[in-house]
C-alpha atoms as a PDB file:
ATOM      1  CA  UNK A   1      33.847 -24.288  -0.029  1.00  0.00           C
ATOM      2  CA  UNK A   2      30.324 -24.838  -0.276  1.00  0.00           C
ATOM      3  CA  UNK A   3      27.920 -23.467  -2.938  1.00  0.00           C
ATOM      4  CA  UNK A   4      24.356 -21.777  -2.354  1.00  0.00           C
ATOM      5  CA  UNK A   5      22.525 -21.658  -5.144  1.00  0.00           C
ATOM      6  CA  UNK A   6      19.508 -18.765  -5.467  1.00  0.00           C
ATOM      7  CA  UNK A   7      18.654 -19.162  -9.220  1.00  0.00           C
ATOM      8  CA  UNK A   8      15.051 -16.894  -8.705  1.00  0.00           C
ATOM      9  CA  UNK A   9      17.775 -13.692  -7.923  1.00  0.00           C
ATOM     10  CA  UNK A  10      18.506 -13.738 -11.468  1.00  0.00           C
ATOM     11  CA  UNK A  11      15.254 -11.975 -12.669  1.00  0.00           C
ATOM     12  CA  UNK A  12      15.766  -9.150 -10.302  1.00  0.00           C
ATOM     13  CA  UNK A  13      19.813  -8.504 -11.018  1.00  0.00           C
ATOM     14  CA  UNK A  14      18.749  -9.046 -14.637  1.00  0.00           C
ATOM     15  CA  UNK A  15      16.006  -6.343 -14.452  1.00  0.00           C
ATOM     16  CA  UNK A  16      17.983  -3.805 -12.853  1.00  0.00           C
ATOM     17  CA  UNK A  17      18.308  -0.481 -14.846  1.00  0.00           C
ATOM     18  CA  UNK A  18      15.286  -1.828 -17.196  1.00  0.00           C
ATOM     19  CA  UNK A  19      12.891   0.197 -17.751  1.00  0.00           C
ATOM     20  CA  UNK A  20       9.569  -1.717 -16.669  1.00  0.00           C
ATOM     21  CA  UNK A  21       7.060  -2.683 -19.112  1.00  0.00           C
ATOM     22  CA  UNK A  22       4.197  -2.421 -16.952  1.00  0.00           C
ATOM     23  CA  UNK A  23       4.220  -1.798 -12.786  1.00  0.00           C
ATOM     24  CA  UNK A  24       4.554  -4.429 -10.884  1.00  0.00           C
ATOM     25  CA  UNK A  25       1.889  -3.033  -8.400  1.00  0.00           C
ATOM     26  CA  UNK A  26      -1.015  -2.498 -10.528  1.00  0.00           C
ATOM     27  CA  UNK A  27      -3.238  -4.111  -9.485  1.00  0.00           C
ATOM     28  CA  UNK A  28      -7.716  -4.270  -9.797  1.00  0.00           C
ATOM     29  CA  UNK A  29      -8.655  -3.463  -6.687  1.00  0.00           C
ATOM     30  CA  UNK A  30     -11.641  -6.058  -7.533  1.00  0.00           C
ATOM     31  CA  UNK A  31      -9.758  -9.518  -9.372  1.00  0.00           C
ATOM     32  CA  UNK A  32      -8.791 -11.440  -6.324  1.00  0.00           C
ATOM     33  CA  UNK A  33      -7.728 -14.245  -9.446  1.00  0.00           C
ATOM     34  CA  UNK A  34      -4.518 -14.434  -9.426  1.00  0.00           C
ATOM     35  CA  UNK A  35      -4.132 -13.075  -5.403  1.00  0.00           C
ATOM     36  CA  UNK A  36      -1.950 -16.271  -4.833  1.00  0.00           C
ATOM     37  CA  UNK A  37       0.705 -15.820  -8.076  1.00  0.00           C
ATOM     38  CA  UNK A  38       0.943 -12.128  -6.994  1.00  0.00           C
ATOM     39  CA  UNK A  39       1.626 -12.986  -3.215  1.00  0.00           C
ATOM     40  CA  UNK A  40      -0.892 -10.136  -2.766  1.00  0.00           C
ATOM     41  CA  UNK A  41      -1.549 -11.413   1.321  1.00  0.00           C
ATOM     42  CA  UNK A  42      -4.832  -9.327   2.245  1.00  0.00           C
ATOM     43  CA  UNK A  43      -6.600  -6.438   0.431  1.00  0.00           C
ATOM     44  CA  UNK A  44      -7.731  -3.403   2.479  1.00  0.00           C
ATOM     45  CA  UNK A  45     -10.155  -0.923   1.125  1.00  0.00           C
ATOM     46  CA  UNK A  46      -7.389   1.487  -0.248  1.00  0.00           C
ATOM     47  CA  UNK A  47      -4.170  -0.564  -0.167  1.00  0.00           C
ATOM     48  CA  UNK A  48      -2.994  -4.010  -0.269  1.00  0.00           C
ATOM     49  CA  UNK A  49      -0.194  -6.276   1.894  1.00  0.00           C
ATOM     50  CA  UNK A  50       1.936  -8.121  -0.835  1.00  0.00           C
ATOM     51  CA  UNK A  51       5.255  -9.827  -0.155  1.00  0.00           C
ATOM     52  CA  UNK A  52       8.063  -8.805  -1.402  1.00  0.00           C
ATOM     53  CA  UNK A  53       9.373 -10.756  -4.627  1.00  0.00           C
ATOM     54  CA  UNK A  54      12.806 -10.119  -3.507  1.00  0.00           C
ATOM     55  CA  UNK A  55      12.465 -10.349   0.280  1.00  0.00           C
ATOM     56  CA  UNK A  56      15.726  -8.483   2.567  1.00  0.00           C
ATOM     57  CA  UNK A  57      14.300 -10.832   5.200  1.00  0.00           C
ATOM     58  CA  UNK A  58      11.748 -13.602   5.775  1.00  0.00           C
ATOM     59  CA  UNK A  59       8.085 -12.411   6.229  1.00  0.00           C
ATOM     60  CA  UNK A  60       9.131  -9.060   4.250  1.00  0.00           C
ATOM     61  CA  UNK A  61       6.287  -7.182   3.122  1.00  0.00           C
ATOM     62  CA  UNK A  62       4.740  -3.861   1.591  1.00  0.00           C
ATOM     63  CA  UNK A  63       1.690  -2.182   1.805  1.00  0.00           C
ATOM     64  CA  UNK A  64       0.892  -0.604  -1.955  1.00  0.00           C
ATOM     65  CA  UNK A  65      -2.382   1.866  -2.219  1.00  0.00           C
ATOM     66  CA  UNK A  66      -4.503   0.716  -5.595  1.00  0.00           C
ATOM     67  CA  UNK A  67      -3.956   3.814  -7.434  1.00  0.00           C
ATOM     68  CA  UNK A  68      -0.855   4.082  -9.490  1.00  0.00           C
ATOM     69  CA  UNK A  69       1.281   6.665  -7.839  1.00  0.00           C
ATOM     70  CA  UNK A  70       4.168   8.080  -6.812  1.00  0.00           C
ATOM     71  CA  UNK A  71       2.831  11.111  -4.735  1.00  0.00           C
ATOM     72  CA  UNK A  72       3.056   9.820  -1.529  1.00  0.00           C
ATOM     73  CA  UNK A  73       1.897  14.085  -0.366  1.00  0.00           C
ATOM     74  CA  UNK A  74      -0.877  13.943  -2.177  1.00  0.00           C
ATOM     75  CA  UNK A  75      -2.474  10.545  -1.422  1.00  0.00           C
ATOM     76  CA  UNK A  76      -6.036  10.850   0.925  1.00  0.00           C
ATOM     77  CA  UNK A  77      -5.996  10.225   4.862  1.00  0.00           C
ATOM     78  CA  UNK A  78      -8.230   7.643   4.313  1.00  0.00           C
ATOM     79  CA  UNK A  79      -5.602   5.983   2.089  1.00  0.00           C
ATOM     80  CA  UNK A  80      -2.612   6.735   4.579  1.00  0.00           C
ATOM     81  CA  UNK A  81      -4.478   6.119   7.805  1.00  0.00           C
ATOM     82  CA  UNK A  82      -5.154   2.650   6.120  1.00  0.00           C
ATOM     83  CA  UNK A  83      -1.469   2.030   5.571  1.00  0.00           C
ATOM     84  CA  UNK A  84      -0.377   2.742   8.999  1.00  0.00           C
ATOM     85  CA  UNK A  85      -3.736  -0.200  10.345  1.00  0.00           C
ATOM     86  CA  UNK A  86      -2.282  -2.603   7.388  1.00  0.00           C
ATOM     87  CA  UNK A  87       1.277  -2.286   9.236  1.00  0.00           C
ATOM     88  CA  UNK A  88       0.225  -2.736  12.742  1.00  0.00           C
ATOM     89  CA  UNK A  89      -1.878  -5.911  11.553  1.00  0.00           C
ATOM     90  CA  UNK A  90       1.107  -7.403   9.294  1.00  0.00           C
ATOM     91  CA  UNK A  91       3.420  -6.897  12.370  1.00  0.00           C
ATOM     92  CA  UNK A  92       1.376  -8.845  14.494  1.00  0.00           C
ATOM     93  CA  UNK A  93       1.020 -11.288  12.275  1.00  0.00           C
ATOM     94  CA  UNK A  94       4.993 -11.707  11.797  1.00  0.00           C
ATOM     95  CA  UNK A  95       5.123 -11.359  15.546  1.00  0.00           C
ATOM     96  CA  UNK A  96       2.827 -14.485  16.365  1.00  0.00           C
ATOM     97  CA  UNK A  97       4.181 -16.556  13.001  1.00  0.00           C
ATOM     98  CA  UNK A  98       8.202 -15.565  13.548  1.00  0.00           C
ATOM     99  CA  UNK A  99       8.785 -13.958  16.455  1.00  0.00           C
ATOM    100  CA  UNK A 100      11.304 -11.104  15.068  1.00  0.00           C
ATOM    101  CA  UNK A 101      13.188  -9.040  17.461  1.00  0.00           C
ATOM    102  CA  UNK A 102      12.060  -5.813  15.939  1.00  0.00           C
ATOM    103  CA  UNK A 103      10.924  -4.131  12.238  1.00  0.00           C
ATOM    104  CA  UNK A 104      12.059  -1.598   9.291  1.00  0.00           C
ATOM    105  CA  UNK A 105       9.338   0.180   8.617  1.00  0.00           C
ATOM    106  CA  UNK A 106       9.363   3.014   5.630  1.00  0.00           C
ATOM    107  CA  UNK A 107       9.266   4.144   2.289  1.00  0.00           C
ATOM    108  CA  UNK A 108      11.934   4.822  -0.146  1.00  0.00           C
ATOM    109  CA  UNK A 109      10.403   7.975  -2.502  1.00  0.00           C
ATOM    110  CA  UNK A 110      12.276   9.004  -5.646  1.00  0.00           C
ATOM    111  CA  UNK A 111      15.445   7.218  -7.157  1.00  0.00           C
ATOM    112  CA  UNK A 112      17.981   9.342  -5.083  1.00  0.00           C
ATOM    113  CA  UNK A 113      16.207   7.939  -1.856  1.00  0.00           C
ATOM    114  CA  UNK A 114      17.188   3.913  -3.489  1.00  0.00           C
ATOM    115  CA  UNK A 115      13.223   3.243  -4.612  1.00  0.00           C
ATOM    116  CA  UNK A 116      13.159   0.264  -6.815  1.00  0.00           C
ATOM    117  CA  UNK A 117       9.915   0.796  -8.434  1.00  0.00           C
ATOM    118  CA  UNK A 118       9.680   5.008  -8.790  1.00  0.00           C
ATOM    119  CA  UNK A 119       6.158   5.332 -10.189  1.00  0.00           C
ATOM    120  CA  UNK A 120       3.536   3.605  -7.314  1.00  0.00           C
ATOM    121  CA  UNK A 121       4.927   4.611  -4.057  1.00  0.00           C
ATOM    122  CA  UNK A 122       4.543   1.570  -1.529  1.00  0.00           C
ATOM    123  CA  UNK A 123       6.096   0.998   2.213  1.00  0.00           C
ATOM    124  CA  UNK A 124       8.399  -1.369   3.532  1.00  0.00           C
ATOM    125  CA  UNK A 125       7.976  -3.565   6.980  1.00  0.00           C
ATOM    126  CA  UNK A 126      11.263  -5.871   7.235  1.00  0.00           C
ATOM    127  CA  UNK A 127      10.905  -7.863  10.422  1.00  0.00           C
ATOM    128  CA  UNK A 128      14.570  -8.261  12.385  1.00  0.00           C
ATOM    129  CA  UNK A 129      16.507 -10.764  14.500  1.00  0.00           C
ATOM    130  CA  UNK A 130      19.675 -10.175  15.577  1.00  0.00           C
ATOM    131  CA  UNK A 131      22.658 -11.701  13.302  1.00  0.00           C
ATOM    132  CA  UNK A 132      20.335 -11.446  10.281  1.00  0.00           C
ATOM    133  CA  UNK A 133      22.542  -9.195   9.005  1.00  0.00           C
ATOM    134  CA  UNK A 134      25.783 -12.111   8.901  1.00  0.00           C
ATOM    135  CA  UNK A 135      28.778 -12.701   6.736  1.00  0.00           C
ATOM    136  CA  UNK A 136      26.177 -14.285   3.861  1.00  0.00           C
ATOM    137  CA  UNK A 137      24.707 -10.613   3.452  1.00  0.00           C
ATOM    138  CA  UNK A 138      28.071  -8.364   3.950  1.00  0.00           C
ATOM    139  CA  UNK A 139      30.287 -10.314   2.884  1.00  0.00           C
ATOM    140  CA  UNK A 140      29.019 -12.552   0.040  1.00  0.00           C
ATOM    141  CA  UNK A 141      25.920 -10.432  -1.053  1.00  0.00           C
ATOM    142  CA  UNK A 142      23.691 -13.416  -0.320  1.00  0.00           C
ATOM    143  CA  UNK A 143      20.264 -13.671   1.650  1.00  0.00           C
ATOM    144  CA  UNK A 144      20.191 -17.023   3.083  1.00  0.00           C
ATOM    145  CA  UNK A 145      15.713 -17.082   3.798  1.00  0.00           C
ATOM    146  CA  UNK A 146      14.672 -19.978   5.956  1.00  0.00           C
ATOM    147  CA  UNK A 147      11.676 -20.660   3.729  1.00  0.00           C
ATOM    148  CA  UNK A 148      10.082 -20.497   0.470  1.00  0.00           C
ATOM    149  CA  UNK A 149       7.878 -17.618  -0.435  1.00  0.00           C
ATOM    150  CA  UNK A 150       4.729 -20.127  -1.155  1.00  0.00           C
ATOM    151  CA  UNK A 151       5.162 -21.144   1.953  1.00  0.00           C
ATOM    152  CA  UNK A 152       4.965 -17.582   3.995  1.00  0.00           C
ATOM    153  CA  UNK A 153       2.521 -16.065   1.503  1.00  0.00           C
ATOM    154  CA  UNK A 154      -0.090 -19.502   3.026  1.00  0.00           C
ATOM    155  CA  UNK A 155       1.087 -18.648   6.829  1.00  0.00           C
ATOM    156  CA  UNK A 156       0.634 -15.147   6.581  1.00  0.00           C
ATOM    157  CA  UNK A 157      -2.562 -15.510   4.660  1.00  0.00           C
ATOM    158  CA  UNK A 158      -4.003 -17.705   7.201  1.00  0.00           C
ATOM    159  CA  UNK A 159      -3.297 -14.957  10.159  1.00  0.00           C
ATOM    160  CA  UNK A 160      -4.969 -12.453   8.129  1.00  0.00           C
END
């Protein structure tokens, strides 16, 4: 028997039931600094694409609004309409860079509904391929990710 090693998966199964000291998603809307560290892909003018830290699936990413919320009913059109544009442009980019055979798209609002950060509502778009789903995932609880996250954060950025 072989081992795979994913040392980075400690912070997250370390972190879970933790109350976090600050959100994750906060973000200014203006400080582009540390855009890179953050994985924070493209900014719109009321959300941002950032990949997710803890991806189900290579090329995983969200779409967060600025404002630090978890009232997905009361957020503008503006700010919704935005979301929906952010997602059709982030799937084409996964479609020309990866190929996938189809997406997950949604949000997960309120702990009962399995939302890992409660307080800034954000949504999901997992690109699929068949069999990415395998024995690693069911079997041994394992995401096996053919490449780094530095590495899709700069192919990503480039298509956007």
């Amino acid at each position: 028997m072989e081992n795979l090693w994913s040392p980075w998966r400690y912070d997250y199964m370390a972190s879970v039931g933790a109350t976090p000291v600050s959100c994750p998603f906060c973000v200014d809307a203006a400080d582009t600094s540390q855009d890179r560290d953050r994985l924070i892909v493209y900014r719109g003018r009321h959300n941002f694409i950032i990949l997710n830290l803890y991806p189900y699936t290579l090329g995983h990413f969200m779409i967060v609004p600025y404002p630090h919320t978890s009232d997905f009913v009361a957020s503008s059109p503006e700010q919704t309409a935005e979301m929906m544009v952010l997602a059709q442009r982030g799937m084409g980019a996964l479609r020309k860079l990866y190929r996938p055979e189809g997406f997950n798209m949604g949000m997960n609002l309120g702990h009962c509904a399995g939302a890992g950060v409660r307080e800034h509502f954000h949504m999901h778009v997992v690109p699929r391929w068949i069999g990415d789903a395998n024995f690693m995932t069911i079997t041994g609880e394992t995401r096996v990710l053919s490449e780094e996250l530095s590495v899709t954060y700069r192919r990503l950025a480039e298509v956007f």
